[in-house]
Protein backbone atom coordinates (compact mmCIF):
# COMPACT_ATOMS: atom_id res chain seq x y z
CA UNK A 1 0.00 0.00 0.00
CA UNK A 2 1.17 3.42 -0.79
CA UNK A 3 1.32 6.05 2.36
CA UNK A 4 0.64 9.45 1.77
CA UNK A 5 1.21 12.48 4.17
CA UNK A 6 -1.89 13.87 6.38
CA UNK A 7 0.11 16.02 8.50
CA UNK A 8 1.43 17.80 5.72
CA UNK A 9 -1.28 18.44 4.06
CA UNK A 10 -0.25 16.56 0.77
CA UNK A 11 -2.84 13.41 -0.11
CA UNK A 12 -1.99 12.64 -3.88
CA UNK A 13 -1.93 11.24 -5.85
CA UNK A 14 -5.84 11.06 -6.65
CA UNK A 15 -6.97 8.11 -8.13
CA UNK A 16 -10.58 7.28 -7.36
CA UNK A 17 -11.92 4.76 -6.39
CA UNK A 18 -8.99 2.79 -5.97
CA UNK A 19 -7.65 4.77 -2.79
CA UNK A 20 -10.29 3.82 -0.65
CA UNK A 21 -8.48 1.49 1.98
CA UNK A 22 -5.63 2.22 2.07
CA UNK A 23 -3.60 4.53 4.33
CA UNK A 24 -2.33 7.93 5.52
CA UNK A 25 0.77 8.90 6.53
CA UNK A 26 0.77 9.44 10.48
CA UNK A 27 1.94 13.25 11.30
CA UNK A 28 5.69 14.08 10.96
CA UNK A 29 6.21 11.41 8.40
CA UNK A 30 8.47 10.90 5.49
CA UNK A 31 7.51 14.90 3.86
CA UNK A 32 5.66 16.55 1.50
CA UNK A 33 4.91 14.13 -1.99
CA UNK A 34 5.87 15.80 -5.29
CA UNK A 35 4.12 19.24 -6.27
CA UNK A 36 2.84 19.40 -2.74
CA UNK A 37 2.25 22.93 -1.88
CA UNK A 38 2.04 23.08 1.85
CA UNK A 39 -0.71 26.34 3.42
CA UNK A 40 0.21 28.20 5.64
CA UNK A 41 -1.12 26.42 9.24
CA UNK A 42 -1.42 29.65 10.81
CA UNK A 43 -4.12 30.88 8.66
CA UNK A 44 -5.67 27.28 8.79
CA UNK A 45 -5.76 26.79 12.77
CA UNK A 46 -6.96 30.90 13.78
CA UNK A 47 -9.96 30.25 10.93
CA UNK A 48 -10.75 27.09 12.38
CA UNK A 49 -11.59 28.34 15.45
CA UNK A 50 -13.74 31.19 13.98
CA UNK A 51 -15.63 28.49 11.97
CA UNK A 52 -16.31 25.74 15.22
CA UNK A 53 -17.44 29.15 17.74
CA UNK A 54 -20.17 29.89 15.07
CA UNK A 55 -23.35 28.98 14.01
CA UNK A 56 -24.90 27.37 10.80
CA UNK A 57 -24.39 29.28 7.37
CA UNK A 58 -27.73 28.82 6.39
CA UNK A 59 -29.56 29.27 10.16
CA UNK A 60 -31.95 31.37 11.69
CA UNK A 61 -29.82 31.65 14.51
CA UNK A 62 -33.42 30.60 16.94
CA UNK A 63 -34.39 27.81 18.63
CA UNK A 64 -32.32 24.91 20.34
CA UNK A 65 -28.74 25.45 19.19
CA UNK A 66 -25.35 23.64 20.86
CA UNK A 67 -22.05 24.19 20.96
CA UNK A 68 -19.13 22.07 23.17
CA UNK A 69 -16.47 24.21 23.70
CA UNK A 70 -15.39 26.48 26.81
CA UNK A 71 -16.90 26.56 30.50
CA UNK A 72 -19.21 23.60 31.28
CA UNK A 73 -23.06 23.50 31.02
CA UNK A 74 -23.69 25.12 34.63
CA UNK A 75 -21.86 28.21 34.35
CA UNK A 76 -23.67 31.44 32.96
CA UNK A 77 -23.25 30.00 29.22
CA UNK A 78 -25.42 27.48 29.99
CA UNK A 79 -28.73 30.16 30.14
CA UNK A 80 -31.12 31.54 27.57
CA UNK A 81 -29.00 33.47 24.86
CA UNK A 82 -25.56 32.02 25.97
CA UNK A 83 -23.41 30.00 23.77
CA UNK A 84 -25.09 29.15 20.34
CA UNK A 85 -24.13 27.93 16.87
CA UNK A 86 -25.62 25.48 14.66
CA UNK A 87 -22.73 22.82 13.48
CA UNK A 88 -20.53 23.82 16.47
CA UNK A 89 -22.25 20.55 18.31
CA UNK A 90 -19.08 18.31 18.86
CA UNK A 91 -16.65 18.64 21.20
CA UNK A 92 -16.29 16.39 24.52
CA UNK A 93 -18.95 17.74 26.91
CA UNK A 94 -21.59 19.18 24.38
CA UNK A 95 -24.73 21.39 25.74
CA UNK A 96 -27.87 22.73 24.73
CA UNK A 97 -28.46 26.49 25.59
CA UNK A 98 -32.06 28.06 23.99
CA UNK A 99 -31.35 30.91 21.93
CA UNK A 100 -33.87 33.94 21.96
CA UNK A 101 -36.65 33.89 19.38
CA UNK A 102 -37.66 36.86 17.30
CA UNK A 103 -36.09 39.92 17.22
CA UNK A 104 -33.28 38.90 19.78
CA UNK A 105 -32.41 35.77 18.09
CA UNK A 106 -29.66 37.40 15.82
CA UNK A 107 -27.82 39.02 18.56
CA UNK A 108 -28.50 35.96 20.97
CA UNK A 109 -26.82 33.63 18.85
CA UNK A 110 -24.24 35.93 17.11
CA UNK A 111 -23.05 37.19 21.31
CA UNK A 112 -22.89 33.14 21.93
CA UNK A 113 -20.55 32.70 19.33
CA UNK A 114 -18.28 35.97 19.58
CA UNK A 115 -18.23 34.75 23.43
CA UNK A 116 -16.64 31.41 23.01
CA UNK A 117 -14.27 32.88 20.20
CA UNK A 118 -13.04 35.23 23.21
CA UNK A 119 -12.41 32.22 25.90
CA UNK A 120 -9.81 30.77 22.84
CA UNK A 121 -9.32 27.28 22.28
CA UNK A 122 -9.64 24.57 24.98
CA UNK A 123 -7.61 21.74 25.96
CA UNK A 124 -8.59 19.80 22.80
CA UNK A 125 -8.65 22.19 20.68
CA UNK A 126 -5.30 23.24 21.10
CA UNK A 127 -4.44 19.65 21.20
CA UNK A 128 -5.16 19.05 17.49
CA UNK A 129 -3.55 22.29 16.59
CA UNK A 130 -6.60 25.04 16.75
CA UNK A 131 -4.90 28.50 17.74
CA UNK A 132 -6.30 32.35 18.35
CA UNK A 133 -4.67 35.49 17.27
CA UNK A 134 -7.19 37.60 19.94
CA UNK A 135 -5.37 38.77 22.68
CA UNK A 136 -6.31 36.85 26.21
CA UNK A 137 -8.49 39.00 28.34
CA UNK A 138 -10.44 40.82 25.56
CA UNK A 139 -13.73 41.76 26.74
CA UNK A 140 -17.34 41.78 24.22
CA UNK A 141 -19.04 44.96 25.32
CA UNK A 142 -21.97 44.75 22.97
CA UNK A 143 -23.22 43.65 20.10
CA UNK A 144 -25.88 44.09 18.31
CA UNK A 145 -27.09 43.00 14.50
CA UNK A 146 -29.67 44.78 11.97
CA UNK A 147 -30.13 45.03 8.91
CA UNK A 148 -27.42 42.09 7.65
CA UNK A 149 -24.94 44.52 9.51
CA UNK A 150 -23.48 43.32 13.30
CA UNK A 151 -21.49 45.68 15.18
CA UNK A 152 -19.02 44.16 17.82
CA UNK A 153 -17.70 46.42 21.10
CA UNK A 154 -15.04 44.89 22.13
CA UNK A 155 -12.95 45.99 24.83
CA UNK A 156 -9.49 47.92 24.02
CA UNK A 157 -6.86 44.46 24.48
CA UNK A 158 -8.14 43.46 21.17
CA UNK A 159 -5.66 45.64 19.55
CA UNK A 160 -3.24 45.18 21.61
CA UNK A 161 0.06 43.07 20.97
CA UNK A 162 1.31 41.27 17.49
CA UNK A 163 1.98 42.65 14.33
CA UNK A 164 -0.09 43.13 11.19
CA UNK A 165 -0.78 39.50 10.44
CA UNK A 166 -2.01 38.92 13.51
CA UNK A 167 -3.87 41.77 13.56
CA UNK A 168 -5.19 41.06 10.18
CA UNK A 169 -6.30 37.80 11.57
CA UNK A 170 -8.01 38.48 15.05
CA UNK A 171 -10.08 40.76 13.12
CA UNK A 172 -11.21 37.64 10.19
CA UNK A 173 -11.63 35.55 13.21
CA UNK A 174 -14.64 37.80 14.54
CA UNK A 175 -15.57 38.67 10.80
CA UNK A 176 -15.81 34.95 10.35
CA UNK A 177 -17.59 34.09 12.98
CA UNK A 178 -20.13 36.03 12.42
CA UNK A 179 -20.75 35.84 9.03
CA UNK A 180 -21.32 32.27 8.79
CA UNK A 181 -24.67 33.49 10.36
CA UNK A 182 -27.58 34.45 7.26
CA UNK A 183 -27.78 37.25 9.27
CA UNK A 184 -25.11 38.62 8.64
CA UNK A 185 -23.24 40.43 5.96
CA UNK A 186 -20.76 42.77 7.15
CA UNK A 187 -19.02 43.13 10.49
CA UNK A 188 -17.69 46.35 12.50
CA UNK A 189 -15.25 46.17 15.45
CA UNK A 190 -15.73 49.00 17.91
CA UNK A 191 -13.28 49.25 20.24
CA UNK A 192 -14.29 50.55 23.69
CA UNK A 193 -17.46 51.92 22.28
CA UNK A 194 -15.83 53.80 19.98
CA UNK A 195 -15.33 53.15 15.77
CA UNK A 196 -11.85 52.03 14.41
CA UNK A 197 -12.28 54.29 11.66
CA UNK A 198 -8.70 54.78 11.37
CA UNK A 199 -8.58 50.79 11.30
CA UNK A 200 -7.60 48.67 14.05
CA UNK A 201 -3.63 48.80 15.49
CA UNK A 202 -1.01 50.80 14.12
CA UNK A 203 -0.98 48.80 10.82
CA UNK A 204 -5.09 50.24 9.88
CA UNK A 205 -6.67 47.30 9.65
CA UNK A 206 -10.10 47.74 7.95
CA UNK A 207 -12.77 46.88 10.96
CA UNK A 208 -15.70 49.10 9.69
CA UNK A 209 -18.53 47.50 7.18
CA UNK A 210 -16.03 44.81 6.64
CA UNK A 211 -16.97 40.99 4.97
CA UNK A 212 -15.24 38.22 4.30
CA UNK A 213 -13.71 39.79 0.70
CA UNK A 214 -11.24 41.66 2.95
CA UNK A 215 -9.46 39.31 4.38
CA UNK A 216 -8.54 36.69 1.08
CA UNK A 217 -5.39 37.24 1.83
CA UNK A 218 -5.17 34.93 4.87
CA UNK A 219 -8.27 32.77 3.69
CA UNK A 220 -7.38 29.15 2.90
CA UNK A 221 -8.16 28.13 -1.16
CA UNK A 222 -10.49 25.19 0.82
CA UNK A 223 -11.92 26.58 4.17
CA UNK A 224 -14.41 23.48 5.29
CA UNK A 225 -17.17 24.88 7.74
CA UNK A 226 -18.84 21.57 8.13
CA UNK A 227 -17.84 19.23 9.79
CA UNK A 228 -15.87 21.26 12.77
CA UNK A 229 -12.94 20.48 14.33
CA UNK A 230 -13.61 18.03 16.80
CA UNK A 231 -16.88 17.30 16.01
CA UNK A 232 -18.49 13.70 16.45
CA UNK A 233 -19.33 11.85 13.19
CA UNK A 234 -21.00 9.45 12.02
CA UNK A 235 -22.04 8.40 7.80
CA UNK A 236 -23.23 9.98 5.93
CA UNK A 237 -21.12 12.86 6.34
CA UNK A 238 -22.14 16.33 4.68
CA UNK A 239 -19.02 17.95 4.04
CA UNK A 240 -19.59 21.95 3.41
CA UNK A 241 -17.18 25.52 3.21
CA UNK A 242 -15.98 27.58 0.28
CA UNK A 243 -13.20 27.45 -2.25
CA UNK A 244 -11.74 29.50 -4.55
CA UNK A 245 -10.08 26.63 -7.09
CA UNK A 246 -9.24 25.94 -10.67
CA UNK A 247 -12.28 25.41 -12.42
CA UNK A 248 -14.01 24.93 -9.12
CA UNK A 249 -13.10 21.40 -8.09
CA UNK A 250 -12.97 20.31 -4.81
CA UNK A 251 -11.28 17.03 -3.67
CA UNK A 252 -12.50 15.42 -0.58
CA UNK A 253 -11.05 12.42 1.62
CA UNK A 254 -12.53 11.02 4.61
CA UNK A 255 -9.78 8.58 7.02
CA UNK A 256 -10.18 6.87 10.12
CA UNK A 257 -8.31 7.21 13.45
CA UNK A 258 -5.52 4.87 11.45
CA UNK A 259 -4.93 6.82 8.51
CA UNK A 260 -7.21 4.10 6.61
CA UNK A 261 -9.13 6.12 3.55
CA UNK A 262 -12.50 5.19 4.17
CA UNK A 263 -13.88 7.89 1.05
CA UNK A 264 -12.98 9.86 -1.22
CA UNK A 265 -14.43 11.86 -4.46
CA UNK A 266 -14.87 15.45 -5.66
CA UNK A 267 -17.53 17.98 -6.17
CA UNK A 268 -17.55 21.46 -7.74
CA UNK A 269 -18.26 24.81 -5.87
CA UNK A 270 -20.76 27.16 -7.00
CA UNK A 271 -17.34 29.40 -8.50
CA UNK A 272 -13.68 29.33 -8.90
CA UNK A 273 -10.95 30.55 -10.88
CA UNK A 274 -10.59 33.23 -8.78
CA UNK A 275 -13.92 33.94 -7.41
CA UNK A 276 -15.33 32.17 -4.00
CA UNK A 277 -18.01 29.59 -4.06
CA UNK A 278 -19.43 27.31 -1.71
CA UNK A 279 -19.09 23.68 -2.06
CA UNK A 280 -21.42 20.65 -0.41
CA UNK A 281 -21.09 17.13 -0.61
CA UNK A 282 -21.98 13.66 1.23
CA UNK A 283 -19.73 11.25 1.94
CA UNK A 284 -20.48 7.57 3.29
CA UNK A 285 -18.03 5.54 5.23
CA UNK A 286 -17.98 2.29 7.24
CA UNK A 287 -15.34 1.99 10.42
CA UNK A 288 -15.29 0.01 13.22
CA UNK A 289 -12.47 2.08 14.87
CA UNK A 290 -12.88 4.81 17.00
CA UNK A 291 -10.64 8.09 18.19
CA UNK A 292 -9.54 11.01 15.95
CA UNK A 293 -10.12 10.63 12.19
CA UNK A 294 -10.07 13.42 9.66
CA UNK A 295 -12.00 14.91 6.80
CA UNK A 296 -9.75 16.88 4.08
CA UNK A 297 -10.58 18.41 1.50
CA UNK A 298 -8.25 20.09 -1.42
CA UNK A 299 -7.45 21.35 -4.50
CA UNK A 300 -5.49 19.14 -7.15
CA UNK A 301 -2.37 20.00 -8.32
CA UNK A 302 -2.25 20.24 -11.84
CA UNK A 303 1.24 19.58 -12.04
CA UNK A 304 2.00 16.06 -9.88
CA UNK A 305 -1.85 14.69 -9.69
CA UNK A 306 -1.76 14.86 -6.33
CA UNK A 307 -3.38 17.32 -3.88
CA UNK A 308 -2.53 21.04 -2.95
CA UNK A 309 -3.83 23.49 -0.44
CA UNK A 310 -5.48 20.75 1.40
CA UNK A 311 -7.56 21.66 4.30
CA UNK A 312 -8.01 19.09 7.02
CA UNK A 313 -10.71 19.15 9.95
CA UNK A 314 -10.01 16.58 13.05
CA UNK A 315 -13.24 14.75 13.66
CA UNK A 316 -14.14 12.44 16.07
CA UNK A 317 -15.63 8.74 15.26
């Protein structure tokens, strides 16, 4: 059997179906295969926390919503309008917390989600590699959403410290947590009640009307949304984000906690070739192990036939 590197992102070359069964590399194995184009992991692990602290692109943001990350179900989380997000429903002690319907729903749900972004990743999270670029300590004010607009008070720490990556990326982390709500468009970061209208930090960040266009930069080719990290799973699996790829192909690859490929296949986003579209697909898979698998998905590389700008969630089976 041929062995192929999940740790470094590379999972060519992609020959389907024939892959199925066999195995992945285990992390910190042999290197990158030929034409393997490795993303940066910084921009990977902050975004992945933005994506698992928010709720369902596609969601009303109401009714029973969970999330399972940060303080346990009896602290002040746990109550009406606490923690919220649609797909963010996996981690080891998952709760329910009853969002406020009608017009308090938005801001409910969206305050949830900016709230858990703020307590940063927990001991799993950080295990499998999740990181935050927001300061510890920062402070939500306020928030409130109208109109397909949310505006975020957030206390002064959040532009303190770092340079202008990481200022670049704390402020996608709260754009993309929020916008993976249909309630929301565009973001603006207010910092101690007052607007950044010079940008946020010395560098000028844009943090006023911003969306999700600003911040390509640091965006992954293939950001998955759906599954999140360290989410439970079981088949079928409906695998969902946004790419910006040639011709709008997306490869995907399910594996077990071995490395074992248990499916594989491709889909096409809604764009590409240098425009963002969202992708969706379902993938079925039959394991009898359980622990930490993985769902990737990637772009191919024209050159080797193998896989570039891979994007790989840790999911739990």
């Amino acid at each position: 059997m041929r062995t192929v590197q999940r740790g470094d992102r590379h999972i060519g070359p992609a020959e389907y179906p024939d892959r199925v069964g066999q195995v992945v590399g285990e992390r910190g194995g042999a290197g990158l295969g030929p034409g393997a184009v490795p993303p940066c992991r910084e921009f990977d692990d902050v975004l992945a926390l933005a994506v698992e602290r928010s709720g369902d692109r596609g969601g009303t943001g109401e009714g029973d919503v969970v999330l399972a990350a940060g303080p346990s179900a009896d602290d002040h989380h746990g109550e009406p309008g606490g923690h919220s997000g649609g797909h963010s429903r996996g981690h080891a002690a998952p709760r329910t917390a009853t969002a406020l319907s009608g017009a308090g729903a938005a801001a409910a749900t969206g305050r949830g989600a900016v709230e858990a972004l703020l307590d940063g990743p927990d001991d799993l999270e950080t295990d499998i590699g999740m990181t935050t670029a927001i300061p510890a300590g920062t402070e939500l004010f306020d928030i409130d959403i109208a109109d397909g607009a949310a505006t975020v008070d957030l206390s002064g720490t959040f532009a303190t410290g770092g340079g202008s990556l990481s200022m670049q990326l704390r402020v996608a982390q709260v754009v993309f947590t929020l916008t993976q709500f249909d309630t929301v468009d565009t973001v603006t970061v207010l910092l101690d009640g007052r607007e950044a209208t010079e940008g946020i930090g010395g560098e000028g960040v844009p943090a006023t009307g911003v969306d999700r266009a600003e911040f390509e930069n640091v965006t992954p080719a293939v950001l998955v949304e759906s599954p999140v990290p360290g989410e439970e799973v079981t088949s079928p699996i409906t695998i969902t984000g946004i790419a910006n790829t040639f011709e709008a192909n997306v490869l995907y690859t399910v594996t077990d906690p071995e490395g074992l490929i248990l499916d594989e296949g491709f889909t096409t986003a809604t764009a590409g070739n240098g425009e963002w579209g969202d992708f969706s697909v379902t993938a079925e898979f039959a394991t009898e192990r359980s622990g930490l698998g993985a769902v990737i998905a990637a772009q191919e590389d024209a050159e080797s036939g193998g896989q570039r700008d891979a994007y790989e969630v840790p999911v739990r089976m």
